[in-house]
C-alpha atoms as a PDB file:
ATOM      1  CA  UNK A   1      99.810 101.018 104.604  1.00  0.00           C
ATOM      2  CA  UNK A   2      98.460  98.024 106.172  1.00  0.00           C
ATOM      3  CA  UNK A   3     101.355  96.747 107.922  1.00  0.00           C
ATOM      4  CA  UNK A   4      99.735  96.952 111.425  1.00  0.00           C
ATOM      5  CA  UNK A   5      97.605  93.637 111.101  1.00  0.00           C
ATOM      6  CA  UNK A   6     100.325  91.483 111.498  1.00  0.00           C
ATOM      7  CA  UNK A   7     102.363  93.434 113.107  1.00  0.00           C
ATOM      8  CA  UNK A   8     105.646  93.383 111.212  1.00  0.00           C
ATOM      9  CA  UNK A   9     108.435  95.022 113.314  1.00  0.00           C
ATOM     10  CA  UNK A  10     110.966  97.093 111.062  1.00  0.00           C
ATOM     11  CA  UNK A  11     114.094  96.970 112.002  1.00  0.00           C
ATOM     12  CA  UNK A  12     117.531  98.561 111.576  1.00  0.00           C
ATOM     13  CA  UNK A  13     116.207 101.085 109.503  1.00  0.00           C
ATOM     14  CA  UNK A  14     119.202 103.103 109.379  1.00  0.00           C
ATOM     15  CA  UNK A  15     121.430  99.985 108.384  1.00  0.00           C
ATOM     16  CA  UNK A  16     123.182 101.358 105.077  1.00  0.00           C
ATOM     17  CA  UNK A  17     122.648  99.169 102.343  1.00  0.00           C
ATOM     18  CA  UNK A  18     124.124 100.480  99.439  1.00  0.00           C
ATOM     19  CA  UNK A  19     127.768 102.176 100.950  1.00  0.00           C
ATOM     20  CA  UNK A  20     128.656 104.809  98.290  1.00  0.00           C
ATOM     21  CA  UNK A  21     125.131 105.926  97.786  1.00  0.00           C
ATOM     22  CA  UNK A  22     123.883 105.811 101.473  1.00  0.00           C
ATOM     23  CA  UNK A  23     121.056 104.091 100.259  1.00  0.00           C
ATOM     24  CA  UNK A  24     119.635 102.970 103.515  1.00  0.00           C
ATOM     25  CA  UNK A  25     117.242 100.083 104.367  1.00  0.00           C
ATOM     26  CA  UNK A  26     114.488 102.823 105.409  1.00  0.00           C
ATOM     27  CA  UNK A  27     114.722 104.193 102.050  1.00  0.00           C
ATOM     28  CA  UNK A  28     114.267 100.612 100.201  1.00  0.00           C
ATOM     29  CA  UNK A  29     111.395 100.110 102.024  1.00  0.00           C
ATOM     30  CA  UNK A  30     110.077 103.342 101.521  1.00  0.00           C
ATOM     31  CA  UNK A  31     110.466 102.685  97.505  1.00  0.00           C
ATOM     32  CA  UNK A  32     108.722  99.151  97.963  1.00  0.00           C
ATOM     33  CA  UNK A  33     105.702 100.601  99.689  1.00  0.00           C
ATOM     34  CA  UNK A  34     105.135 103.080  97.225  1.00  0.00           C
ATOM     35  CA  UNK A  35     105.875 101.343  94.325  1.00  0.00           C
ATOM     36  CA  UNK A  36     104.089  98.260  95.641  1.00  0.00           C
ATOM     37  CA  UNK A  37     100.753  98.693  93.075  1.00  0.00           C
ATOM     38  CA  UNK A  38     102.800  98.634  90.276  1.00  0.00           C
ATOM     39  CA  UNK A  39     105.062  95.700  91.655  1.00  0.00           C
ATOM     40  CA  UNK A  40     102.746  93.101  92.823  1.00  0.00           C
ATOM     41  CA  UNK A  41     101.187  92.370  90.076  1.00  0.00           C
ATOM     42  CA  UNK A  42     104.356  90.714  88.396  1.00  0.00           C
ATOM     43  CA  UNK A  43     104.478  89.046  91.766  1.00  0.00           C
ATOM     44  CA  UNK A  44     101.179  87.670  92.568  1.00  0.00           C
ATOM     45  CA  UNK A  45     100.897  84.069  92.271  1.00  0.00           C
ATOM     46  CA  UNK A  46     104.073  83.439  91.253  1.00  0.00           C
ATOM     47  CA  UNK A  47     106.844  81.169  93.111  1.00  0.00           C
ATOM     48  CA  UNK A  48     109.314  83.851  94.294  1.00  0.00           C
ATOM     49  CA  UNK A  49     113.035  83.947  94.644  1.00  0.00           C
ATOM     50  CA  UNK A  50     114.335  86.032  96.723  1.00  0.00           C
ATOM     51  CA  UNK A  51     117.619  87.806  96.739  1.00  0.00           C
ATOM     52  CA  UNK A  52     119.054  88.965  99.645  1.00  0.00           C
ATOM     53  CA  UNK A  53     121.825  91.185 101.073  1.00  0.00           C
ATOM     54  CA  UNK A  54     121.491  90.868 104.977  1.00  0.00           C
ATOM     55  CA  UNK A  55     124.849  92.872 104.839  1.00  0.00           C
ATOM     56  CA  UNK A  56     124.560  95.431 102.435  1.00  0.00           C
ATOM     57  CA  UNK A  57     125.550  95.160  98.554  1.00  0.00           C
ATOM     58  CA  UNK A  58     129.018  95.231  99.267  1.00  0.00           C
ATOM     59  CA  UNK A  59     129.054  92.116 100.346  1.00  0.00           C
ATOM     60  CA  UNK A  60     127.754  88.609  98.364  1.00  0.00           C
ATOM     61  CA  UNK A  61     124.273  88.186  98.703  1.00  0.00           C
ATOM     62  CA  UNK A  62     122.695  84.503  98.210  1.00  0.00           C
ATOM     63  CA  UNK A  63     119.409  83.549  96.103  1.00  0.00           C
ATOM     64  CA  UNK A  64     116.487  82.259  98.447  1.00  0.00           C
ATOM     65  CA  UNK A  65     113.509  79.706  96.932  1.00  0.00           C
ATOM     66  CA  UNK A  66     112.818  77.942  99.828  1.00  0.00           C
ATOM     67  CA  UNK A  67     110.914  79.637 102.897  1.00  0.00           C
ATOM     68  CA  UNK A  68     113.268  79.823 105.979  1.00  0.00           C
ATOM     69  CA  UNK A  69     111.950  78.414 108.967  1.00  0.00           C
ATOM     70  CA  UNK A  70     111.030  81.648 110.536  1.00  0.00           C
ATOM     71  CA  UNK A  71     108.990  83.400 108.776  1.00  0.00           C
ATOM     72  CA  UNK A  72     105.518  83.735 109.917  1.00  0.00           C
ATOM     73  CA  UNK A  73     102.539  81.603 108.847  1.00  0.00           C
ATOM     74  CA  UNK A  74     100.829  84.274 107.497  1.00  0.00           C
ATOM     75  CA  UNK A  75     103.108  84.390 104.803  1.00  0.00           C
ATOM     76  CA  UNK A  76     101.802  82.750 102.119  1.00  0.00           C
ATOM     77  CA  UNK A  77     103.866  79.712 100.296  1.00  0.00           C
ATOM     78  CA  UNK A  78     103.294  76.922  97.969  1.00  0.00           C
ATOM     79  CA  UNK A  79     104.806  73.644  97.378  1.00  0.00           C
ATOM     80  CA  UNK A  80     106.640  74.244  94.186  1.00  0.00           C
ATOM     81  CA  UNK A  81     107.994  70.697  92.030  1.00  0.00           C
ATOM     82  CA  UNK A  82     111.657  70.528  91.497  1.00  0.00           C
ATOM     83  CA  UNK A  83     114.096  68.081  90.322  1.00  0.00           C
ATOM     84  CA  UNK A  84     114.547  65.482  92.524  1.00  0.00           C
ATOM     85  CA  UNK A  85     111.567  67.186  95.287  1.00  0.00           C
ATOM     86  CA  UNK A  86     109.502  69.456  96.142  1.00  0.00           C
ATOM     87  CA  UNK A  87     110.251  73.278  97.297  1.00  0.00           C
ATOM     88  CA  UNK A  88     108.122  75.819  99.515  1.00  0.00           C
ATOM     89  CA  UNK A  89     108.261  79.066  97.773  1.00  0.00           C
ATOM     90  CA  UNK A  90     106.597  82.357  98.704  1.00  0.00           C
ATOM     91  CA  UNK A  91     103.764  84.361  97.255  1.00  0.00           C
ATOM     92  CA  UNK A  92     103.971  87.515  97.636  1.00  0.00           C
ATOM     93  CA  UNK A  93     100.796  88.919  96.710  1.00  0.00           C
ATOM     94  CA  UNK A  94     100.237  91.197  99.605  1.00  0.00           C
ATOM     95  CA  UNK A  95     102.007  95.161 100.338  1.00  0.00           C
ATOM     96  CA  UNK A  96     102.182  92.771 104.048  1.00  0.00           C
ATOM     97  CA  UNK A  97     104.242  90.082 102.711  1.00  0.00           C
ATOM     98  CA  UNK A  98     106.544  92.295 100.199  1.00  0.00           C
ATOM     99  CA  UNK A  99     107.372  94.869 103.323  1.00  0.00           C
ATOM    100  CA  UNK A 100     108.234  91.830 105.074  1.00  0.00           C
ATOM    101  CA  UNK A 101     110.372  90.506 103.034  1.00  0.00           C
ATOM    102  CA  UNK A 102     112.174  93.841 102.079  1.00  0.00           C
ATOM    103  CA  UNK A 103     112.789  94.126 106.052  1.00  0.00           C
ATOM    104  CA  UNK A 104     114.054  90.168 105.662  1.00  0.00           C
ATOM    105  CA  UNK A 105     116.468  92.307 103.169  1.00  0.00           C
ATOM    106  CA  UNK A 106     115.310  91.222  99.847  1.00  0.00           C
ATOM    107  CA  UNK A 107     116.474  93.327  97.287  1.00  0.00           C
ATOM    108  CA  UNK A 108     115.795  92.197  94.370  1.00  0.00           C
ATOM    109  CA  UNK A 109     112.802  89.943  93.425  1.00  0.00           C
ATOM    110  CA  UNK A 110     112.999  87.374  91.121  1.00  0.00           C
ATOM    111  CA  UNK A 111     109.675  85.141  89.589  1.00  0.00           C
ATOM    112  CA  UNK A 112     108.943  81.656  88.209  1.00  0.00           C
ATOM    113  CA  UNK A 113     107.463  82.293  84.246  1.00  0.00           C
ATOM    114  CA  UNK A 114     104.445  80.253  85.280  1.00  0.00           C
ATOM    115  CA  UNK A 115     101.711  80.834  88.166  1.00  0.00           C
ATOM    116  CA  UNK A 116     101.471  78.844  90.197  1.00  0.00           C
ATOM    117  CA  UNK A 117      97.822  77.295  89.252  1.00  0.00           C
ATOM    118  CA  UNK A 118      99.522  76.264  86.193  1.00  0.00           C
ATOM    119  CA  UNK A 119     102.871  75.842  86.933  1.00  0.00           C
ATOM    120  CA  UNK A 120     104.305  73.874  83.712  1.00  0.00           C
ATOM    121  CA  UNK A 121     102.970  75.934  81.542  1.00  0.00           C
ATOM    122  CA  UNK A 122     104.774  79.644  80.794  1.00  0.00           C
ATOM    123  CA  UNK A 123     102.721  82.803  80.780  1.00  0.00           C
ATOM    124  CA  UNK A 124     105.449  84.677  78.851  1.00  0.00           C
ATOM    125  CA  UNK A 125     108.292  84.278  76.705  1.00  0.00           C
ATOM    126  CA  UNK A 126     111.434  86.277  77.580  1.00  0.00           C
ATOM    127  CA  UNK A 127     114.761  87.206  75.927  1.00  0.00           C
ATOM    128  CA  UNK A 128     117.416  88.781  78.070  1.00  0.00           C
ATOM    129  CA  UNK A 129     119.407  90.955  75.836  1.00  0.00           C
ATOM    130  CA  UNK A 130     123.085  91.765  78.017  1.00  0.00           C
ATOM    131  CA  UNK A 131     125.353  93.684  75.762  1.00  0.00           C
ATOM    132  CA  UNK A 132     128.861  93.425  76.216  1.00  0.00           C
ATOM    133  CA  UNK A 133     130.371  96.311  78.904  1.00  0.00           C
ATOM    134  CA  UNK A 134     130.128  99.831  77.258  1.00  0.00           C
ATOM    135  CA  UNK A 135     128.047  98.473  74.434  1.00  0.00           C
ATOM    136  CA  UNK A 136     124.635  99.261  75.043  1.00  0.00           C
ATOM    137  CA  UNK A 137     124.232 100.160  71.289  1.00  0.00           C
ATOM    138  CA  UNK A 138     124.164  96.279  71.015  1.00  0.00           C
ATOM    139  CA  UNK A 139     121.172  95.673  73.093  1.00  0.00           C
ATOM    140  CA  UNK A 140     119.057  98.417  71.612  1.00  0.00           C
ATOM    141  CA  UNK A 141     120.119  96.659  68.040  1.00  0.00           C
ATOM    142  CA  UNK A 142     119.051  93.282  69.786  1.00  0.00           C
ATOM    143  CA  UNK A 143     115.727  94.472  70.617  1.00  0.00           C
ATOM    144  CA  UNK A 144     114.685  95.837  67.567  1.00  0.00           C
ATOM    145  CA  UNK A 145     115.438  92.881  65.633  1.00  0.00           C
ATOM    146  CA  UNK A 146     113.752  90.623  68.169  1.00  0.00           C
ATOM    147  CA  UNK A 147     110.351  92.893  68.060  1.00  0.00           C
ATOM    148  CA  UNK A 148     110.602  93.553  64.213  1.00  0.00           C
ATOM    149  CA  UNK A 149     110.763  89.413  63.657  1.00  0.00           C
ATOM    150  CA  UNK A 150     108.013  88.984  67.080  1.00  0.00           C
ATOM    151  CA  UNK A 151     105.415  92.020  65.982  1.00  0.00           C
ATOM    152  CA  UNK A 152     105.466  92.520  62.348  1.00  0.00           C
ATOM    153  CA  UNK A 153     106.443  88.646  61.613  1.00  0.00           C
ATOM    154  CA  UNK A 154     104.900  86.651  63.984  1.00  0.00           C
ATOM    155  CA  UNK A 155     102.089  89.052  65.391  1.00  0.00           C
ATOM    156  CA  UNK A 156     102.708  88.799  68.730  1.00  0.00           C
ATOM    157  CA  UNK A 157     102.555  92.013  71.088  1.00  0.00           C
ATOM    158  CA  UNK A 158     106.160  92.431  72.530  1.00  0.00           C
ATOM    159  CA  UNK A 159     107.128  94.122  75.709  1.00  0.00           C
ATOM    160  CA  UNK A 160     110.083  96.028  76.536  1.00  0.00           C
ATOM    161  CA  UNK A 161     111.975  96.836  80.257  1.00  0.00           C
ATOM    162  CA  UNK A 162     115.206  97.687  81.480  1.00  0.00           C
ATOM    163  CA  UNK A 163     116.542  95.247  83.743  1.00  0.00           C
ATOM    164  CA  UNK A 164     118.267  97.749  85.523  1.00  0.00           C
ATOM    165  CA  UNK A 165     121.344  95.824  85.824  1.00  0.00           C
ATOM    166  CA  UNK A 166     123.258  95.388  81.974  1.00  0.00           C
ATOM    167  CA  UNK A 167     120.374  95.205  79.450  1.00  0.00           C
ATOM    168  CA  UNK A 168     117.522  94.426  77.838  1.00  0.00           C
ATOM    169  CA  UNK A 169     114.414  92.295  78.060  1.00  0.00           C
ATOM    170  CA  UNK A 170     111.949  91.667  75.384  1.00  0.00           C
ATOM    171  CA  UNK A 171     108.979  89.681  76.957  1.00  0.00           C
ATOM    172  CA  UNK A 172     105.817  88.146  74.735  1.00  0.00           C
ATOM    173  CA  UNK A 173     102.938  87.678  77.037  1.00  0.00           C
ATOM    174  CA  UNK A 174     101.202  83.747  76.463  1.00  0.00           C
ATOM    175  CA  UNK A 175      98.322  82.386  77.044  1.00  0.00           C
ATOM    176  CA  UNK A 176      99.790  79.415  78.902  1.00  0.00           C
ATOM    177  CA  UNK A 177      98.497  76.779  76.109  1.00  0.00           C
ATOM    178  CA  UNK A 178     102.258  75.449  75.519  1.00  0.00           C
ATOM    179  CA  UNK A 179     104.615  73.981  78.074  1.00  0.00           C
ATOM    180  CA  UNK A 180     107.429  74.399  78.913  1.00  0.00           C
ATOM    181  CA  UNK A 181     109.895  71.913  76.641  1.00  0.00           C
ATOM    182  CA  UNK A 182     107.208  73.811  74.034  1.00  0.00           C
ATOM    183  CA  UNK A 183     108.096  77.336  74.443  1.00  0.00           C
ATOM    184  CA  UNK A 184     112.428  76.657  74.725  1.00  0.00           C
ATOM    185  CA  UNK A 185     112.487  75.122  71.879  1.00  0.00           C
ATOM    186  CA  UNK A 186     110.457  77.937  69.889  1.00  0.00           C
ATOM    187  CA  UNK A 187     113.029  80.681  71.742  1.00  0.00           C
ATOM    188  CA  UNK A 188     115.962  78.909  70.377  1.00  0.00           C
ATOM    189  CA  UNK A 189     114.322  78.965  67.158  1.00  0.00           C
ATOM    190  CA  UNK A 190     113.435  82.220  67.309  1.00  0.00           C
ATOM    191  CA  UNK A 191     117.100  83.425  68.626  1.00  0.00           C
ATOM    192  CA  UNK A 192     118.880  80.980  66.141  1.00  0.00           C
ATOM    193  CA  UNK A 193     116.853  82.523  63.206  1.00  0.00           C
ATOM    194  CA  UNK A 194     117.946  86.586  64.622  1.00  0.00           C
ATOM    195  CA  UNK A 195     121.863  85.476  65.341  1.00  0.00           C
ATOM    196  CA  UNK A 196     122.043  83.865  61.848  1.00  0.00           C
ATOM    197  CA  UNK A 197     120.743  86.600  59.920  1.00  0.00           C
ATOM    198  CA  UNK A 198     123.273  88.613  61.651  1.00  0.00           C
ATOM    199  CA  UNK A 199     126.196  87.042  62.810  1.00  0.00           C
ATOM    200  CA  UNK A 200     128.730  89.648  63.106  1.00  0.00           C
ATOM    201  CA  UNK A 201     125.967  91.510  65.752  1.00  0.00           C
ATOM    202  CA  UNK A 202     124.273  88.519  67.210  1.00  0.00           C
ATOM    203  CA  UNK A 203     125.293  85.212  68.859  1.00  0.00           C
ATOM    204  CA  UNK A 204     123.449  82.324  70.686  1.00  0.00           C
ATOM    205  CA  UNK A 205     126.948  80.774  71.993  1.00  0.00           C
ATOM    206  CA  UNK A 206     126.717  79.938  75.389  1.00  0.00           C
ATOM    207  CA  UNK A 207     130.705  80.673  75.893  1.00  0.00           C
ATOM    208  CA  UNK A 208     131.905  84.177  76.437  1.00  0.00           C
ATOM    209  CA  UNK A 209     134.931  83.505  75.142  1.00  0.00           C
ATOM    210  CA  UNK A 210     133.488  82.544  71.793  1.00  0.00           C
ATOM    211  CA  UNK A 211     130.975  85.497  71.142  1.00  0.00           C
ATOM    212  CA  UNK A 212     133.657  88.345  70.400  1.00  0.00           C
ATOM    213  CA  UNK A 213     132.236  91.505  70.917  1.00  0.00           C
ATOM    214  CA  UNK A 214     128.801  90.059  70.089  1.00  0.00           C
ATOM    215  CA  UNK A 215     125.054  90.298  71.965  1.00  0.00           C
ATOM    216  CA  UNK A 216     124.720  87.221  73.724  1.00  0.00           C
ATOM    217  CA  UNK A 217     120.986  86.560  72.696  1.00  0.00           C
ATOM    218  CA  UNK A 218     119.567  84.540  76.038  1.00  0.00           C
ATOM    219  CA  UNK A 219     117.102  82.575  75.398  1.00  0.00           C
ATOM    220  CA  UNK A 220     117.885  79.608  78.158  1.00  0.00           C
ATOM    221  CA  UNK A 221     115.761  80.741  80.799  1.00  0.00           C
ATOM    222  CA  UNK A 222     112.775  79.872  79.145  1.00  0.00           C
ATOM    223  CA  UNK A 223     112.818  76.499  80.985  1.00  0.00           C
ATOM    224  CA  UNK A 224     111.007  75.497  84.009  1.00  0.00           C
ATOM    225  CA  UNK A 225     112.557  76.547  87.202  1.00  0.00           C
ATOM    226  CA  UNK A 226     114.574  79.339  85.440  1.00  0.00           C
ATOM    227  CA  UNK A 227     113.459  83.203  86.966  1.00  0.00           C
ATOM    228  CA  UNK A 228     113.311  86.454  85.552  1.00  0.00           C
ATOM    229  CA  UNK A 229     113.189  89.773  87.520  1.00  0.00           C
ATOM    230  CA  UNK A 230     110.482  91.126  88.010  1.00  0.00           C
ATOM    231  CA  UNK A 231     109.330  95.085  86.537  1.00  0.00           C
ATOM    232  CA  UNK A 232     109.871  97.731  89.247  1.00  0.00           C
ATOM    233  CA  UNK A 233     112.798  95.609  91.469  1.00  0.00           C
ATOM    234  CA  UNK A 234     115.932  97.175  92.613  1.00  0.00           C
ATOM    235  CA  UNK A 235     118.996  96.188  91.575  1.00  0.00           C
ATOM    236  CA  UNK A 236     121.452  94.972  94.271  1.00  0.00           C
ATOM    237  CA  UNK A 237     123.843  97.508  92.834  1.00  0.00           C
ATOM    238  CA  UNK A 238     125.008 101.503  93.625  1.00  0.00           C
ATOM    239  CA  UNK A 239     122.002 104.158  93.429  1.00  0.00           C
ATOM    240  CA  UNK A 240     119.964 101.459  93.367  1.00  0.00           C
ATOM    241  CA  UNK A 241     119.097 100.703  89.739  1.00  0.00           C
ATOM    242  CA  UNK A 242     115.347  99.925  88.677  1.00  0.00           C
ATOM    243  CA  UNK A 243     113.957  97.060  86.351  1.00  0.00           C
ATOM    244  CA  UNK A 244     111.804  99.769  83.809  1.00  0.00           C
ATOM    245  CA  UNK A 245     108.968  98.512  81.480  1.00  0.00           C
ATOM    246  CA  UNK A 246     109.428 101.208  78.598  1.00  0.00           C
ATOM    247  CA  UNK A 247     107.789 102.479  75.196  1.00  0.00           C
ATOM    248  CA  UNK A 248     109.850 101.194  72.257  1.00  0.00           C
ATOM    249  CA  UNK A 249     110.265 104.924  71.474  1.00  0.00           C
ATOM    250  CA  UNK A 250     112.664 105.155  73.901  1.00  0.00           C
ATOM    251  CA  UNK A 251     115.028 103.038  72.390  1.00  0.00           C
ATOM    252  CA  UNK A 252     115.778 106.145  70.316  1.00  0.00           C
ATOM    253  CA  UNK A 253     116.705 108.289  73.396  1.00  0.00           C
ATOM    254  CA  UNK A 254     120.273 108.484  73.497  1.00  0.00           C
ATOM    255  CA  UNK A 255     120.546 108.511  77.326  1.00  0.00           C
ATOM    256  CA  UNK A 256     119.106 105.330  77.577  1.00  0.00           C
ATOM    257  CA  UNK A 257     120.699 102.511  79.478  1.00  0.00           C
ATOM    258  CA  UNK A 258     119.918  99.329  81.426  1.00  0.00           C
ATOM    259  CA  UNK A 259     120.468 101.764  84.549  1.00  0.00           C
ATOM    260  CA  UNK A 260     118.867 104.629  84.021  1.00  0.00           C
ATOM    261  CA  UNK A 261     116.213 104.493  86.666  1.00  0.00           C
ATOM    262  CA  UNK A 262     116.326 103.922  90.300  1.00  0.00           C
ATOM    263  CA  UNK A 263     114.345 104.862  93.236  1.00  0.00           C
ATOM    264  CA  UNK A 264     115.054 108.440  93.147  1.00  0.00           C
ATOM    265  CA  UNK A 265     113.940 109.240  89.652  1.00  0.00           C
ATOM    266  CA  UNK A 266     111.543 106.682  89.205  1.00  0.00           C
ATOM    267  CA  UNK A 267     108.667 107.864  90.387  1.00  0.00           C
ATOM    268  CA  UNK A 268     108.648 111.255  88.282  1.00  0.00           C
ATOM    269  CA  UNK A 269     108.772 108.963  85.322  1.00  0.00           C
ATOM    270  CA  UNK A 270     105.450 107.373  86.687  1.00  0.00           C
ATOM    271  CA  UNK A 271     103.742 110.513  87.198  1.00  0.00           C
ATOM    272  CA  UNK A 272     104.419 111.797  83.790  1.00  0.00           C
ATOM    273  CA  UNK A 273     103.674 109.293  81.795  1.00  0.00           C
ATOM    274  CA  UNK A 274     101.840 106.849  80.432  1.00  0.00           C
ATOM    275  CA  UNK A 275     102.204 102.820  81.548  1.00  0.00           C
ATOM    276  CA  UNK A 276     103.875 101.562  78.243  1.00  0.00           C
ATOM    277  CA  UNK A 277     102.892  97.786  79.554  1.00  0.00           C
ATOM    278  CA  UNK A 278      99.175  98.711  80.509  1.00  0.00           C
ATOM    279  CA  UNK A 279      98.019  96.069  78.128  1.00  0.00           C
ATOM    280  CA  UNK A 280     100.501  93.618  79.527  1.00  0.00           C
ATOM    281  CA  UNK A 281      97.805  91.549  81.174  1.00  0.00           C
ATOM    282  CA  UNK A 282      95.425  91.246  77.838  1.00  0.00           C
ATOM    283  CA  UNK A 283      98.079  90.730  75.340  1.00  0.00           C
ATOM    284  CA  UNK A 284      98.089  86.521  75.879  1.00  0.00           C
ATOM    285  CA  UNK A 285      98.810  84.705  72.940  1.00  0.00           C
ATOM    286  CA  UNK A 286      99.332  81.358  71.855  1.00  0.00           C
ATOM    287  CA  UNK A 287     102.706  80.193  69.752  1.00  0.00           C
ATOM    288  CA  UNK A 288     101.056  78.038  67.246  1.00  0.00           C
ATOM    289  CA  UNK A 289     100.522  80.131  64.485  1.00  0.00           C
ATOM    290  CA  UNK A 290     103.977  81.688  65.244  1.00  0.00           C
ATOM    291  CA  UNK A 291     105.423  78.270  65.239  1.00  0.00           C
ATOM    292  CA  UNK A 292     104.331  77.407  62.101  1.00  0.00           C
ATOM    293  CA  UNK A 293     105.443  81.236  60.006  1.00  0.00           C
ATOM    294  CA  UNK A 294     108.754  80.373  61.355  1.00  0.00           C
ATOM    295  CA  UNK A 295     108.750  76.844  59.697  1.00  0.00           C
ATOM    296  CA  UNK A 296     107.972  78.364  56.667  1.00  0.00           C
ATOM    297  CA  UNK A 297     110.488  81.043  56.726  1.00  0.00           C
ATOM    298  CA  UNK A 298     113.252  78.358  57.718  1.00  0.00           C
ATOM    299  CA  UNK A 299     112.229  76.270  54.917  1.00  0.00           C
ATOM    300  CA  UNK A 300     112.561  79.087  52.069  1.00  0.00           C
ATOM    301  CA  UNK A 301     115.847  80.210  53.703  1.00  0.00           C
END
């Protein structure tokens, strides 16, 4: 570990975090340093947001995008645009700065859709699939229509993760040629096209009260600004719940759920098997051609 260079003091290691699971702040950092390799590369040079819980889950926690006026210099940060300003964010591209910031009591870490060398312009397109309580059925269904209408439609290469909290995200890797304004308006499309070809399963209505007993298909946060969390985070919630890139196989297991793993379990699932987003990095692509199959499909509706 190479904490020692700057010197980062842990403290109140044996503050319990998560009260019915006596998940304690040692053991969250303990995950974070071992699962840093696999972390930080959904983190590096990205504006961060962090969440923290400076008094454990069972209290509110507050979102952080601006750098507090303490942390060290070493810690690197950008000026990030906003509306109205500007914002210093972190980068946490280092095992230093995400150890840090875990003892800071970040829990969960949350990323701009951009980098931030080319911040306007998303480097993935992401649905968040959050089926109704006790309905995970509904976000399985979700994500098979999404990647049957993404892969064998459109010919993208679509990823797959638990967010460890309700649901479901199917993410499409880009090659950052299309803005922002660009890539909404294609996920509405795109969402608009799977909720009308099934409208008793599928809805893009922002209201809850107007979806009844329907997947809420979320396409909104494909705007600048808007986060997503990031593969391998904890979830601020009990037993400490996992964001999990998976095989689409595994939406066939019939123990799966948005919960499933957390930092206990997590790492025998890494040691026996495969990385189902190893070509995550190399699977870029560009929505023109997309754009223009689902023209023609709406047009011959």
């Amino acid at each position: 570990m190479k904490t020692q260079r700057h010197n980062i003091q842990i403290t109140h290691k044996e503050k319990i975090l998560f009260p019915e699971s006596g998940i304690t702040k040692n053991d969250l950092m303990v995950y974070y340093e071992k699962i840093a390799n696999h972390l930080l590369p959904f983190l590096k040079n990205r504006p961060l947001t962090m969440q923290r819980f400076p008094k454990g889950i069972e209290e509110e926690g507050f979102f952080q995008k601006s750098v507090p006026v303490f942390f060290p210099d070493w810690i690197k940060t950008e000026e990030v645009r906003k509306v109205g300003g500007w914002l210093n964010q972190v980068i946490c591209d280092t095992n230093e700065t995400l150890l840090y910031l875990v003892n800071q009591y970040v829990i969960t870490f949350h990323t701009s859709l951009s980098t931030i060398d080319n911040i306007e312009y998303p480097d993935k397109l992401i649905f968040d699939l959050d089926s109704p309580i006790e309905n995970f059925a509904l976000a399985i269904a979700g994500a098979k229509a999404l990647r049957e209408l993404l892969e064998n439609n459109l010919g993208f290469k679509a990823f797959l993760m638990t967010t460890g909290s309700r649901g479901l995200h199917v993410i499409v890797p880009l090659k950052q040629k299309e803005d922002f304004n660009e890539i909404h308006a294609f996920a509405k499309v795109i969402s608009n096209y799977i909720a009308s070809h099934n409208p008793d399963t599928f809805t893009t209505t922002i209201r809850k009260d107007k979806r009844e007993g329907r997947l809420y298909i979320d396409y909104l946060r494909n705007s600048y600004g808007q986060t997503s969390v990031a593969p391998y985070s904890v979830r601020a919630i009990e037993k400490a719940p996992v964001a999990t890139p998976i095989f689409w196989s595994e939406l066939e297991d019939n123990n799966l759920n948005a919960q499933l793993w957390n930092i206990n379990n997590i790492f025998e699932r890494l040691d026996t098997k495969d990385d189902p987003w190893k070509d995550y990095h190399v699977s870029g692509a560009s929505i023109k051609n997309a754009k223009a199959l689902m023209e023609e499909k709406l047009s011959t509706k």
